[in-house]
N, C-alpha and C. Protein backbone atom coordinates (compact mmCIF):
# COMPACT_ATOMS: atom_id res chain seq x y z
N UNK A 1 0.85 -1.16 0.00
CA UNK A 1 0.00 0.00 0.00
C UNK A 1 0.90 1.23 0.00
N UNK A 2 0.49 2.33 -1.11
CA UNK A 2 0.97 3.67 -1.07
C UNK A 2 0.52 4.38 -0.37
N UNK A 3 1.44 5.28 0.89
CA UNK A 3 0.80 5.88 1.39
C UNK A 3 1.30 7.25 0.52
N UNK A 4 0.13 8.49 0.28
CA UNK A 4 0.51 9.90 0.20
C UNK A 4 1.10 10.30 1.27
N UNK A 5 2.45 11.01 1.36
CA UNK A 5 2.75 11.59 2.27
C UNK A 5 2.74 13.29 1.51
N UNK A 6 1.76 14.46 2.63
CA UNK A 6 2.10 15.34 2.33
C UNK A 6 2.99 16.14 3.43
N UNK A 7 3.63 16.88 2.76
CA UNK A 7 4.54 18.09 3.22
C UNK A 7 3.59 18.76 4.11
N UNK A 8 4.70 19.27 5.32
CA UNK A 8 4.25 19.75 5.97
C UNK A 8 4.40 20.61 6.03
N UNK A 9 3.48 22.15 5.73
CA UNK A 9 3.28 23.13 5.68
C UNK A 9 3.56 24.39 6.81
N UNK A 10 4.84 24.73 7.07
CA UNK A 10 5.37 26.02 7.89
C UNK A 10 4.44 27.31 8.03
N UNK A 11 3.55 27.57 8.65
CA UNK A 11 2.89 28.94 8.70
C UNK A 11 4.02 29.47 8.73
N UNK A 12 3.88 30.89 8.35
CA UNK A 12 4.43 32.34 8.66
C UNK A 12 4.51 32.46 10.09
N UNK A 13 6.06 32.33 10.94
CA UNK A 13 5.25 33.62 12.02
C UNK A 13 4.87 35.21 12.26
N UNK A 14 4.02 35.41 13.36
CA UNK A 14 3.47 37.24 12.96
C UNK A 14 4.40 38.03 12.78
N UNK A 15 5.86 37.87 13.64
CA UNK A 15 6.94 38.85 13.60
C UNK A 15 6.94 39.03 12.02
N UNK A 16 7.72 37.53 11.04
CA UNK A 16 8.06 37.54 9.53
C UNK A 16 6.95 37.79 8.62
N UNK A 17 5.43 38.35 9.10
CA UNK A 17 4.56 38.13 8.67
C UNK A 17 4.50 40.33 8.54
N UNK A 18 4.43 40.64 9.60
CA UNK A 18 4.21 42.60 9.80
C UNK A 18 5.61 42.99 9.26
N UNK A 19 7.21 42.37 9.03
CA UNK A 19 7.80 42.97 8.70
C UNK A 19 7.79 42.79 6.94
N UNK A 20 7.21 42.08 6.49
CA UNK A 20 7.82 41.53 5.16
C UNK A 20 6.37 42.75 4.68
N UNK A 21 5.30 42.84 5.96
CA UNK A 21 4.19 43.34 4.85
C UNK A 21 4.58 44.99 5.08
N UNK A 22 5.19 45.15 5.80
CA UNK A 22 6.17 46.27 6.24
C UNK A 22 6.83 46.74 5.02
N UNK A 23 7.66 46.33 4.47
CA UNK A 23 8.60 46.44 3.46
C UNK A 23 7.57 46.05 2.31
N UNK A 24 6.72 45.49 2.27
CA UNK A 24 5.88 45.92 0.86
C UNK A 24 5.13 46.54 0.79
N UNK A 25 4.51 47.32 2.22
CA UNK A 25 3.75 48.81 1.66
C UNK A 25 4.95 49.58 1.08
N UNK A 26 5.66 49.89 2.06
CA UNK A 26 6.76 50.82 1.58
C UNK A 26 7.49 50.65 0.48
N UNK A 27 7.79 49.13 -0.41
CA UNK A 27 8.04 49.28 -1.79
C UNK A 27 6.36 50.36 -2.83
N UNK A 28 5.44 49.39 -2.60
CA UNK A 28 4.31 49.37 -3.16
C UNK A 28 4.02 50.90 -3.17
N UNK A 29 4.09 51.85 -1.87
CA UNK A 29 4.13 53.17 -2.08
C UNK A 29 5.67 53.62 -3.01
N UNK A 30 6.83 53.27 -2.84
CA UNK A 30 8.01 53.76 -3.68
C UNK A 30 7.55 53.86 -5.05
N UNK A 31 7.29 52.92 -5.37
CA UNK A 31 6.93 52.37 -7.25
C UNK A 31 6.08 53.40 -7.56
N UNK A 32 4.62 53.33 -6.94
CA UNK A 32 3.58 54.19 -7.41
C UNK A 32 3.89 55.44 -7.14
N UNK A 33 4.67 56.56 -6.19
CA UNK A 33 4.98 57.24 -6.13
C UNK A 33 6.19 57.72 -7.25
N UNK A 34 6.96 56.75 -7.56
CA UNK A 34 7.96 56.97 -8.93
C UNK A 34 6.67 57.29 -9.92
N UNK A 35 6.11 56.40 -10.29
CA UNK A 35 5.50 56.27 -11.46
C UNK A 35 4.31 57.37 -11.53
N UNK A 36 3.85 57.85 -10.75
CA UNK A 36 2.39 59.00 -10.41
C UNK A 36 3.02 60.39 -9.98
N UNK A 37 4.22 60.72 -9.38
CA UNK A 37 4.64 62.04 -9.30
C UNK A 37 6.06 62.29 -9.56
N UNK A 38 6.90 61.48 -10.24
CA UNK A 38 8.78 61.81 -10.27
C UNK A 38 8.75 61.40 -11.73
N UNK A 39 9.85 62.16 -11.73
CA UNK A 39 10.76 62.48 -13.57
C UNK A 39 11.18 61.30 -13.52
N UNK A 40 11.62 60.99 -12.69
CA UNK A 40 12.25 59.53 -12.57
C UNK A 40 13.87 59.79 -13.10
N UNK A 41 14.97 58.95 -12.90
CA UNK A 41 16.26 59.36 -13.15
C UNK A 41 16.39 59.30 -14.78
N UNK A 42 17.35 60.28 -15.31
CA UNK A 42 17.15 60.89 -16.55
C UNK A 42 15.83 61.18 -17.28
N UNK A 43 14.89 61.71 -16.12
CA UNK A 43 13.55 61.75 -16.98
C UNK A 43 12.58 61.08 -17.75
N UNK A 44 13.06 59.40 -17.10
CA UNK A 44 12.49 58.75 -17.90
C UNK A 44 11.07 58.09 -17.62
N UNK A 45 10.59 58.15 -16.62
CA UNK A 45 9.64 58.29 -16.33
C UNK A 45 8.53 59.09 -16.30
N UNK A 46 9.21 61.07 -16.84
CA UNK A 46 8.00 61.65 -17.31
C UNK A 46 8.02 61.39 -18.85
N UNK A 47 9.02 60.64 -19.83
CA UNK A 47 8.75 60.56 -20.81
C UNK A 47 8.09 59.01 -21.16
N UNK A 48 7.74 58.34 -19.97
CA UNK A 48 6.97 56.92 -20.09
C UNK A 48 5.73 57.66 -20.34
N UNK A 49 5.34 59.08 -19.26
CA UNK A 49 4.01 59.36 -18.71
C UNK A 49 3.69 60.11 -20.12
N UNK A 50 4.78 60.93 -20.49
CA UNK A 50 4.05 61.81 -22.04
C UNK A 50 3.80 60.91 -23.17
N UNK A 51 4.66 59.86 -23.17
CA UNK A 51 4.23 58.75 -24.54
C UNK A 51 2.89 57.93 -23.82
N UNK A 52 2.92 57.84 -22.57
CA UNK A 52 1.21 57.23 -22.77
C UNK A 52 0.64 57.83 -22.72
N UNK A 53 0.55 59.60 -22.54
CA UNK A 53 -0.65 60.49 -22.91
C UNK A 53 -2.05 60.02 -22.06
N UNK A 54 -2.88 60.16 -23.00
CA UNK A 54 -4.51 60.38 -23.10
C UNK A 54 -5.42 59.06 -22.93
N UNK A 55 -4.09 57.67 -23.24
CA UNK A 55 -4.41 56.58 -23.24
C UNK A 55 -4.85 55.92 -21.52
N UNK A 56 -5.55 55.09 -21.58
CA UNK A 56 -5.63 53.30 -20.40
C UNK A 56 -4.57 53.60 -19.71
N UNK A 57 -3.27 53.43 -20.53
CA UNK A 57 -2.18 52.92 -19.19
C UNK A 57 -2.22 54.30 -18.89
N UNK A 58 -2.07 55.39 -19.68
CA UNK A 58 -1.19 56.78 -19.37
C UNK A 58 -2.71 57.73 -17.95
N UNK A 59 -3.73 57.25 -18.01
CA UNK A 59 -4.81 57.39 -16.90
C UNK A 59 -4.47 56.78 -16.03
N UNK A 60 -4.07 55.22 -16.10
CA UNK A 60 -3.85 54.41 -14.74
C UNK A 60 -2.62 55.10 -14.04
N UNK A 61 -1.73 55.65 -14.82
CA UNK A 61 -0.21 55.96 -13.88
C UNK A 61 -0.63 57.59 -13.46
N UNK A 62 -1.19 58.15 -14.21
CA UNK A 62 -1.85 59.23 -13.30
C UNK A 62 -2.25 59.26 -12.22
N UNK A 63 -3.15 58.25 -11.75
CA UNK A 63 -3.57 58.24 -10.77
C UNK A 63 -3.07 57.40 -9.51
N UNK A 64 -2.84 58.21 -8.47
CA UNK A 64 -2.44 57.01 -7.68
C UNK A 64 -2.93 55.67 -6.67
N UNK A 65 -4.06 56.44 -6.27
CA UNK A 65 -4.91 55.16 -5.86
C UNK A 65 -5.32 54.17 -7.18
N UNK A 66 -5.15 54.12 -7.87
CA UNK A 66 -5.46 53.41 -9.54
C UNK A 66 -4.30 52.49 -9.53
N UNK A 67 -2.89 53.14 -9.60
CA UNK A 67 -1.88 52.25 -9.77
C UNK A 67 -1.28 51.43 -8.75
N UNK A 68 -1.73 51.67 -7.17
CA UNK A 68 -1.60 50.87 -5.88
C UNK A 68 -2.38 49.87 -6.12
N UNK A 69 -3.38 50.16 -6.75
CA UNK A 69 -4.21 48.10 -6.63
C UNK A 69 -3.45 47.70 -7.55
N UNK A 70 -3.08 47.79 -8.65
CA UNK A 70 -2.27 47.11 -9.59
C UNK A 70 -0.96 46.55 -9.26
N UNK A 71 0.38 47.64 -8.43
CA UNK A 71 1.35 47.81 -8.44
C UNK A 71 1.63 46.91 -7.26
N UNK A 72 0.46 46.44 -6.00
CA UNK A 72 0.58 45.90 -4.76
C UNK A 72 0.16 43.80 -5.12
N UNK A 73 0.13 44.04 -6.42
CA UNK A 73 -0.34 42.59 -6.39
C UNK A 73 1.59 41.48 -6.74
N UNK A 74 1.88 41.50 -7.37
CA UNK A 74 3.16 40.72 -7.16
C UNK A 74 3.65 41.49 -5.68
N UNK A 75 3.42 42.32 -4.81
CA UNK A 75 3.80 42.11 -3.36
C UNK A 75 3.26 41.10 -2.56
N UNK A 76 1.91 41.31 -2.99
CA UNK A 76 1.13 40.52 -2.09
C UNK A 76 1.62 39.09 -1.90
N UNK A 77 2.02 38.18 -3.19
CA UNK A 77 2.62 37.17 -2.76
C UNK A 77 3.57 37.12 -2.02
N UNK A 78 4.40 38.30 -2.14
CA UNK A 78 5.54 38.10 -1.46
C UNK A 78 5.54 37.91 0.26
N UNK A 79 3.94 38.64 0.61
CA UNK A 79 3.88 38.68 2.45
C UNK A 79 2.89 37.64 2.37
N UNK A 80 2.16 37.42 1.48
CA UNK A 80 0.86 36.23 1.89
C UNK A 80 1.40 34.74 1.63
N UNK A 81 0.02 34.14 2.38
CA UNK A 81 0.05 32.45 2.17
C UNK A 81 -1.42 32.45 1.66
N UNK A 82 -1.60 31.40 1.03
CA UNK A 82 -3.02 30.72 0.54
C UNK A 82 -3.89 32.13 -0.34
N UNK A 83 -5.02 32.01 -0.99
CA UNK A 83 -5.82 32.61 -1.77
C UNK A 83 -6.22 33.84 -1.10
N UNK A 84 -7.39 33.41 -0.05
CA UNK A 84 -7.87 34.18 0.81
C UNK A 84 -6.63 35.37 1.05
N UNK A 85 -5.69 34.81 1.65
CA UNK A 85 -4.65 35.80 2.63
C UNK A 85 -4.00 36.82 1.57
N UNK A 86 -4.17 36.24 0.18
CA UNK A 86 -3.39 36.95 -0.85
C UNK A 86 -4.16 38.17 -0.91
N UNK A 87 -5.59 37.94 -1.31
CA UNK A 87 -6.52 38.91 -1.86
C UNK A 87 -6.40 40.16 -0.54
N UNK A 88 -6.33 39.62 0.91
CA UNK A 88 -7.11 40.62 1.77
C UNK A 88 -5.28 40.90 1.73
N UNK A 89 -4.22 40.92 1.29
CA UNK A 89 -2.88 41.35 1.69
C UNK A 89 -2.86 42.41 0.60
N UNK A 90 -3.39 41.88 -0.31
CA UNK A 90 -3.01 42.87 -2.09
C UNK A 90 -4.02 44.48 -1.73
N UNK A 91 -5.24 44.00 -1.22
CA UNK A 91 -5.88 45.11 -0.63
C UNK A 91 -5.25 45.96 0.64
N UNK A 92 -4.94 45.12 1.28
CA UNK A 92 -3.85 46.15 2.20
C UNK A 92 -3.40 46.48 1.92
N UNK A 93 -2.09 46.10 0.98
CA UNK A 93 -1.23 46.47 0.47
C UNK A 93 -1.16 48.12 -0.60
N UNK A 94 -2.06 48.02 -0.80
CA UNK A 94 -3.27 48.81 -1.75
C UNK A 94 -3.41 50.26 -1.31
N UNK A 95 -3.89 49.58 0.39
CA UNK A 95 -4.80 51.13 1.10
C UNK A 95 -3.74 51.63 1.66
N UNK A 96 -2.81 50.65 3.08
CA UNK A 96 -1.68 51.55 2.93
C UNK A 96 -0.45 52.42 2.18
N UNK A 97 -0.34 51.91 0.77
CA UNK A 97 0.17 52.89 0.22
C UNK A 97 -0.28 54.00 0.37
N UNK A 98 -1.80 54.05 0.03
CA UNK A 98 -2.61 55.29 -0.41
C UNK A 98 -2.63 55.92 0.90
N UNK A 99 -2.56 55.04 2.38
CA UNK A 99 -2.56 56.36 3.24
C UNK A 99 -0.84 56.83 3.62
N UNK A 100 0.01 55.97 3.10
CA UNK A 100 1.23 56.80 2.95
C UNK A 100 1.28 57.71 2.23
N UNK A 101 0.77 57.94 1.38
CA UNK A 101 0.86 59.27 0.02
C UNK A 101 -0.07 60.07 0.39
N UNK A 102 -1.18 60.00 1.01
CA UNK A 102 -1.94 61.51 1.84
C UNK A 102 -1.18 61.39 2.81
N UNK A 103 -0.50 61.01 3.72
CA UNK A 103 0.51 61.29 5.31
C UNK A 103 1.68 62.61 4.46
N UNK A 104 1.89 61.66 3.19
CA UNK A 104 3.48 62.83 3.13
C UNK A 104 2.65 64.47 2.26
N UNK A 105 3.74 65.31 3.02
CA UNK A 105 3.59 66.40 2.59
C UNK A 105 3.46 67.01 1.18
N UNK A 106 2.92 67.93 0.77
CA UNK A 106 3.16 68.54 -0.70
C UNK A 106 4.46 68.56 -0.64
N UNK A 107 4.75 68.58 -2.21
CA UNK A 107 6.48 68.53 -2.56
C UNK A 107 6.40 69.88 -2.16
N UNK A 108 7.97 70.40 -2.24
CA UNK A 108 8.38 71.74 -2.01
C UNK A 108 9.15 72.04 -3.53
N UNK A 109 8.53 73.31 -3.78
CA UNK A 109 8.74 73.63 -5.51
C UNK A 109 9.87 74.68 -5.08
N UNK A 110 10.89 74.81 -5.79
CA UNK A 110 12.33 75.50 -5.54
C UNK A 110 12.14 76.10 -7.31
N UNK A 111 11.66 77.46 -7.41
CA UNK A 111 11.79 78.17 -8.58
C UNK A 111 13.18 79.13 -8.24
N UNK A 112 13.76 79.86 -9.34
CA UNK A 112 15.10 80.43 -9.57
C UNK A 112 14.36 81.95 -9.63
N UNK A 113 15.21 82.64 -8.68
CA UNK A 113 14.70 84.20 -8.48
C UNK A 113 15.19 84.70 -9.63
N UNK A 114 14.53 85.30 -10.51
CA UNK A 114 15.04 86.17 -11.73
C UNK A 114 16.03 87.10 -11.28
N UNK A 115 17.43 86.94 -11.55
CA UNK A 115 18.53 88.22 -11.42
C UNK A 115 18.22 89.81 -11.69
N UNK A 116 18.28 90.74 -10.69
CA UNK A 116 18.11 92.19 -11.07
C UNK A 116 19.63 92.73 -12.05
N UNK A 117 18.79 93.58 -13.00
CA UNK A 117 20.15 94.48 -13.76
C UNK A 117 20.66 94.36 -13.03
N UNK A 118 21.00 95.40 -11.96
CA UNK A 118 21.77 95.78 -10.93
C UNK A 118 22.47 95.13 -9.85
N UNK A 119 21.87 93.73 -9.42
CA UNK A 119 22.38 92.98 -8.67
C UNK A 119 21.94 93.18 -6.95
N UNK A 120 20.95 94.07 -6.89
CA UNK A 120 20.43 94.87 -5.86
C UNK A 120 19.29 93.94 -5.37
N UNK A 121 19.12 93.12 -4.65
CA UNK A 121 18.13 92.23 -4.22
C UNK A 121 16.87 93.25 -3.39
N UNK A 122 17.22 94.31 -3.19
CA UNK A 122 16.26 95.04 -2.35
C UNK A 122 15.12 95.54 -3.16
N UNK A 123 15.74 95.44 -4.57
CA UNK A 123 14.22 96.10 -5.54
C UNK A 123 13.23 95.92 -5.54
């Protein structure tokens, strides 16, 4: 007689469970925050955002609660186990981004003071 032997299945513990989902809000906000408000290095990320324009994708990266449900799902495997745990992790994963990106402040805009003829800052 064959017996099936199955593997025995390691839960997560909670510690490896809040830090891993730890480090994937905080990727999951990085990404969507590259992709929804930064030039990205050599600008290549506002020229992803001007070639998709008016289009599907070029709406989805506009927005940022739009691109956190998308952008949080290959995390989600990374902190979940089983179906269930995936779906309610990808949704977490999801909302805390979005309340990391209302927590942080407006950017700070640094414009260049137009030079006087004169050099006289008091004008």
């Amino acid at each position: 007689m064959v017996s099936a032997v199955q593997p025995k299945r390691i839960a997560m513990d909670p510690p490896q469970f809040w830090i891993r989902f730890f480090l994937a809000a905080l990727v999951t906000w990085r990404v969507c925050h590259l992709l929804a408000a930064e030039d990205g290095p050599g600008d290549v990320v506002a020229r992803l955002r001007m070639w998709l324009g008016e289009s599907r994708f070029g709406q989805l990266i506009d927005c940022f609660g739009c691109l956190s449900v998308w952008v949080a799902i290959p995390f989600a495997f990374f902190v979940s186990e089983g179906p269930l745990n995936l779906v309610m992790t990808w949704l977490a994963l999801s909302g805390a981004a979005l309340l990391l990106e209302r927590m942080s402040p407006q950017p700070v805009v640094i414009e260049r003071i137009p030079e006087s003829s004169t050099g006289d800052l008091r004008q």
